[in-house]
Protein backbone atom coordinates (compact mmCIF):
# COMPACT_ATOMS: atom_id res chain seq x y z
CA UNK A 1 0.00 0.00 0.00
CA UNK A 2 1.87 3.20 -0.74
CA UNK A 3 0.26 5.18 1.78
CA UNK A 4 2.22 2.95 4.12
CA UNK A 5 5.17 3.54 2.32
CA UNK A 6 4.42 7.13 2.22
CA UNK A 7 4.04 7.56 5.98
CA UNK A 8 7.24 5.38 6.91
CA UNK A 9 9.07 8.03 4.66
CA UNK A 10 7.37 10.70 6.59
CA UNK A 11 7.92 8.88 9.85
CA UNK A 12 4.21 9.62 10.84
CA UNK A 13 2.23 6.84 12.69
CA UNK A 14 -1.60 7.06 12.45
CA UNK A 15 -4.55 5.51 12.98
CA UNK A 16 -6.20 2.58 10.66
CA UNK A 17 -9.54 1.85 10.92
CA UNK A 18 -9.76 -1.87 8.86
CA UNK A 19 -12.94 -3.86 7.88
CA UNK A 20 -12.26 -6.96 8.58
CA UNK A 21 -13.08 -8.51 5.00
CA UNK A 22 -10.32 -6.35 3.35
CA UNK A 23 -7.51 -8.10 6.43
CA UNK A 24 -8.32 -11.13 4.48
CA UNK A 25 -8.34 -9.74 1.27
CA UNK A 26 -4.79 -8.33 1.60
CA UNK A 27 -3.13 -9.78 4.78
CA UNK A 28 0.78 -8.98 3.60
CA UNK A 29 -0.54 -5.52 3.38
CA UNK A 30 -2.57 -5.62 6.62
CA UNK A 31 0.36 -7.44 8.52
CA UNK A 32 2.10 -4.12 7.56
CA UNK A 33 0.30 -1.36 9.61
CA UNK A 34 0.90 -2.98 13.00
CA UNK A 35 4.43 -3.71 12.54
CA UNK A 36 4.92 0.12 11.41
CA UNK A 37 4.10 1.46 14.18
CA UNK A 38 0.35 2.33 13.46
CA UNK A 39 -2.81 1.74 15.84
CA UNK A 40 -5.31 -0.68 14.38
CA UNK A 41 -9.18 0.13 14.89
CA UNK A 42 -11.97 -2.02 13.67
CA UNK A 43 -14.15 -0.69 10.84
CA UNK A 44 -17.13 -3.52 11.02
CA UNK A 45 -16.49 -6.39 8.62
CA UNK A 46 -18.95 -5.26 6.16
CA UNK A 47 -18.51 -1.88 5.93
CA UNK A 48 -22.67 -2.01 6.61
CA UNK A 49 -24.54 0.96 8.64
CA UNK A 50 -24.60 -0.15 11.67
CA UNK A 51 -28.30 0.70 13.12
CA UNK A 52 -29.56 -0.89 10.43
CA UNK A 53 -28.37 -4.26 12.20
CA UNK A 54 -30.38 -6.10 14.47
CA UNK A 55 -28.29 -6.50 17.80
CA UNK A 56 -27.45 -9.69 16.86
CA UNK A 57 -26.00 -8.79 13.57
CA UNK A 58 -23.77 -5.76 14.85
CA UNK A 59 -22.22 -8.14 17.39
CA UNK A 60 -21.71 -10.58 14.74
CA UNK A 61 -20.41 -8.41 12.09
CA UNK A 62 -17.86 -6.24 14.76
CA UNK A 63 -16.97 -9.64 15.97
CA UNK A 64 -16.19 -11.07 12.64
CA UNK A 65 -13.76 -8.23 11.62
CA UNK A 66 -12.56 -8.39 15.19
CA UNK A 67 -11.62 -12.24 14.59
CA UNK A 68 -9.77 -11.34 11.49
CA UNK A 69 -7.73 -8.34 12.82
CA UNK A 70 -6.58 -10.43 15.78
CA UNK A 71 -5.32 -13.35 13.11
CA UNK A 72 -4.43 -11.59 10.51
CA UNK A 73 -2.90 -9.01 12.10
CA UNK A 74 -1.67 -10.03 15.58
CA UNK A 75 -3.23 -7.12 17.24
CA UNK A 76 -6.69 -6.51 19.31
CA UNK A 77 -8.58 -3.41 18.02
CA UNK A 78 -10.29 -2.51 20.81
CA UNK A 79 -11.59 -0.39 22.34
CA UNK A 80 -11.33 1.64 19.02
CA UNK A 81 -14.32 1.08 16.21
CA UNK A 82 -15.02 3.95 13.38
CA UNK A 83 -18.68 3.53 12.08
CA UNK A 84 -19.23 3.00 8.24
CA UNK A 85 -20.07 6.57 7.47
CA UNK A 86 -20.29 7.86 11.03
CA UNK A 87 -23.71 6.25 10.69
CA UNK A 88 -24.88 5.65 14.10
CA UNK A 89 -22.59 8.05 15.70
CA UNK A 90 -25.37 9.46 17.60
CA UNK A 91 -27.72 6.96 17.88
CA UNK A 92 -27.52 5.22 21.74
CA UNK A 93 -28.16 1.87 21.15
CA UNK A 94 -25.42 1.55 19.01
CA UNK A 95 -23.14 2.88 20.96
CA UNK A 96 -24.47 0.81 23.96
CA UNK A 97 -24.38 -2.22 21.90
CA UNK A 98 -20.64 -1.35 20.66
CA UNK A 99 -19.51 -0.62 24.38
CA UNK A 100 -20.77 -3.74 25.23
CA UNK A 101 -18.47 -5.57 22.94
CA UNK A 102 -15.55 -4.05 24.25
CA UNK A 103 -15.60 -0.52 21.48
CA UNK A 104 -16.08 3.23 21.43
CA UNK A 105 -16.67 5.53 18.08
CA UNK A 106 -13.86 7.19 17.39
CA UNK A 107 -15.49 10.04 14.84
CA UNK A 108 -13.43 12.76 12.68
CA UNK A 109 -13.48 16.34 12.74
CA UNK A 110 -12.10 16.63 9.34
CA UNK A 111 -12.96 15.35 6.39
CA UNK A 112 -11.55 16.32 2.96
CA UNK A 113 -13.76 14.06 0.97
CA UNK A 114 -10.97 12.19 -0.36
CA UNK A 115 -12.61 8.83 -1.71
CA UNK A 116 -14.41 12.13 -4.03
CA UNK A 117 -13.19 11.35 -7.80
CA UNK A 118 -12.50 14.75 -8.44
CA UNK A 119 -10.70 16.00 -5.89
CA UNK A 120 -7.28 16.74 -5.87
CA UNK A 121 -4.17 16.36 -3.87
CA UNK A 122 -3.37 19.92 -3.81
CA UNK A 123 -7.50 19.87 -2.55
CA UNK A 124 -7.27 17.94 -0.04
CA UNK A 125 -3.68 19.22 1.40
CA UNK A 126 -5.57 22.70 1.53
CA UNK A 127 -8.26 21.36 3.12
CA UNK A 128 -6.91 19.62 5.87
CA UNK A 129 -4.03 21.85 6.34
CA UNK A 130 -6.20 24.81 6.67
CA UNK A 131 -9.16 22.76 8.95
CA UNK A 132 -6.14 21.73 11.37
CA UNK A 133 -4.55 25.49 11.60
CA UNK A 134 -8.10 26.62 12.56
CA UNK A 135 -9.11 24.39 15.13
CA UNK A 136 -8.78 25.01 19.04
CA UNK A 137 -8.88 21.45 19.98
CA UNK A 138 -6.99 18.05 19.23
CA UNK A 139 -8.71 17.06 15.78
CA UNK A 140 -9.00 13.85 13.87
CA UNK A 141 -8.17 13.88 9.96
CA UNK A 142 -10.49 11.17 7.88
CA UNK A 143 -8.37 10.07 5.27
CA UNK A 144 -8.50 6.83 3.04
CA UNK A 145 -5.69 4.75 2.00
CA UNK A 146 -6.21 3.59 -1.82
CA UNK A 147 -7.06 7.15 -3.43
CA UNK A 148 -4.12 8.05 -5.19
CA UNK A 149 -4.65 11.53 -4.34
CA UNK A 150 -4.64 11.13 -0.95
CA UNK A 151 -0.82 9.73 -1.02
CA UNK A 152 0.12 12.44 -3.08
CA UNK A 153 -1.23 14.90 -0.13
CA UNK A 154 0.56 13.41 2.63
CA UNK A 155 3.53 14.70 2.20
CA UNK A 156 1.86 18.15 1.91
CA UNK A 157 0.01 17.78 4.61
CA UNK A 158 2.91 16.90 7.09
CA UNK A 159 5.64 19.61 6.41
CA UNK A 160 2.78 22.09 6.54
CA UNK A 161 1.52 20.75 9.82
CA UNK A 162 4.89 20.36 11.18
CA UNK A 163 6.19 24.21 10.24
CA UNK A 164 3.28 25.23 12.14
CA UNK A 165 4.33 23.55 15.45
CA UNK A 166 1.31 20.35 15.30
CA UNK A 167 2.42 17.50 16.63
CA UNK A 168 0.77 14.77 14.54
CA UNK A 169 -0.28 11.58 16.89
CA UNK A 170 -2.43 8.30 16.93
CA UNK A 171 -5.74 8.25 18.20
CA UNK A 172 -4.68 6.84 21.47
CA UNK A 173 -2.11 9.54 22.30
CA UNK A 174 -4.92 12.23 21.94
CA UNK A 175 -6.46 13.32 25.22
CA UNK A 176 -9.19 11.05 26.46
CA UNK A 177 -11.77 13.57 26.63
CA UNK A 178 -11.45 14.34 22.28
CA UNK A 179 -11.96 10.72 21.48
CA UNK A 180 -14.51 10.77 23.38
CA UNK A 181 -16.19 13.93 22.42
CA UNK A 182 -16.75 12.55 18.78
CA UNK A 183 -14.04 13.85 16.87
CA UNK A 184 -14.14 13.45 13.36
CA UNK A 185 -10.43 14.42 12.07
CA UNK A 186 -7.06 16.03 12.27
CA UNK A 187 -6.84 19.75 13.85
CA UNK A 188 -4.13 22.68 15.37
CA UNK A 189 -2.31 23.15 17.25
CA UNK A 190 -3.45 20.69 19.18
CA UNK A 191 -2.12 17.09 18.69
CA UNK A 192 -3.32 16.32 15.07
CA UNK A 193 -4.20 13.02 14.46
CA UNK A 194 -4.43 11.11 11.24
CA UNK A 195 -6.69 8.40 10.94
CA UNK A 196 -8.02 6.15 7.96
């Protein structure tokens, strides 16, 4: 994956948020992320809003990608889940049902539309670059890793964040109380950190 490669080069560890069906699709690739350095979330199996599960079928679909990251990967994901589509997010049953598995929505407050055919590295370097510089809390940064645009922003995205004195970090190094507030991205100059 050459956002990997991209990051290494940057020395930046983030956050990855993995369904569990693409672990087993690419498990060189997945092995990767872990053994860089970079926390490992689970992203549902399916990739399938969430309250449109019966309880039964969220626990069996966060458990199934939960399985895979733990094989595949070596590493437990938990506590940290990202919603497909932040669908959910503020719906309490959900959450309930994810906290009783173990899991807590980690949002974004940033989002440069990435996955967006049309958009741009230069685009989405402004965007996050100019999101982060404006926010007066720690911020999370929804990227994606297979938009070729998106690798061609990183390195962007990092000098610019670094010149202006934010430190970039993984989910788990931001204060408790962001996470937990429902972040949804990257942000200055607070801790930035970079999740996908």
């Amino acid at each position: 994956m050459r956002l990997v490669e991209e990051l290494a080069r940057l020395d930046v560890r983030a956050t990855f948020f993995v369904q569990g069906r693409w672990a087993e699709a690419y498990p060189g690739v997945a092995r990767e992320l872990p053994a860089a350095g970079h926390l490992i979330g689970n992203h549902s199996h399916y990739h399938v809003r969430m309250p449109l599960l019966s309880g039964m079928g969220l626990r069996a679909d966060v458990r199934a990608a939960e399985a895979v990251i733990n094989e595949v990967m070596g590493v437990d994901p938990r506590p940290w889940f990202r919603l497909p589509f932040g669908t959910g997010a503020h719906t309490k049953l959900v959450l309930d049902r994810l906290a009783a598995l173990g899991y807590r929505h980690v949002g974004w407050t940033i989002s440069p539309a990435d996955w967006e055919p049309d958009r741009t590295a230069a685009m989405i370097e402004a965007h996050v670059v100019e999101q982060a510089l404006a926010a007066d809390r720690p911020s999370i940064v929804l990227l994606h890793g297979w938009p070729t645009a998106t690798w061609g922003a990183m390195a962007g995205i990092v000098a610019r964040l670094r010149d202006a004195g934010v430190p970039l970090a993984r989910v788990d190094e931001l204060p408790d109380e962001s996470v937990l507030s429902g972040i949804d991205v990257v942000t200055l100059p607070q801790p930035a950190a970079v999740a996908t």
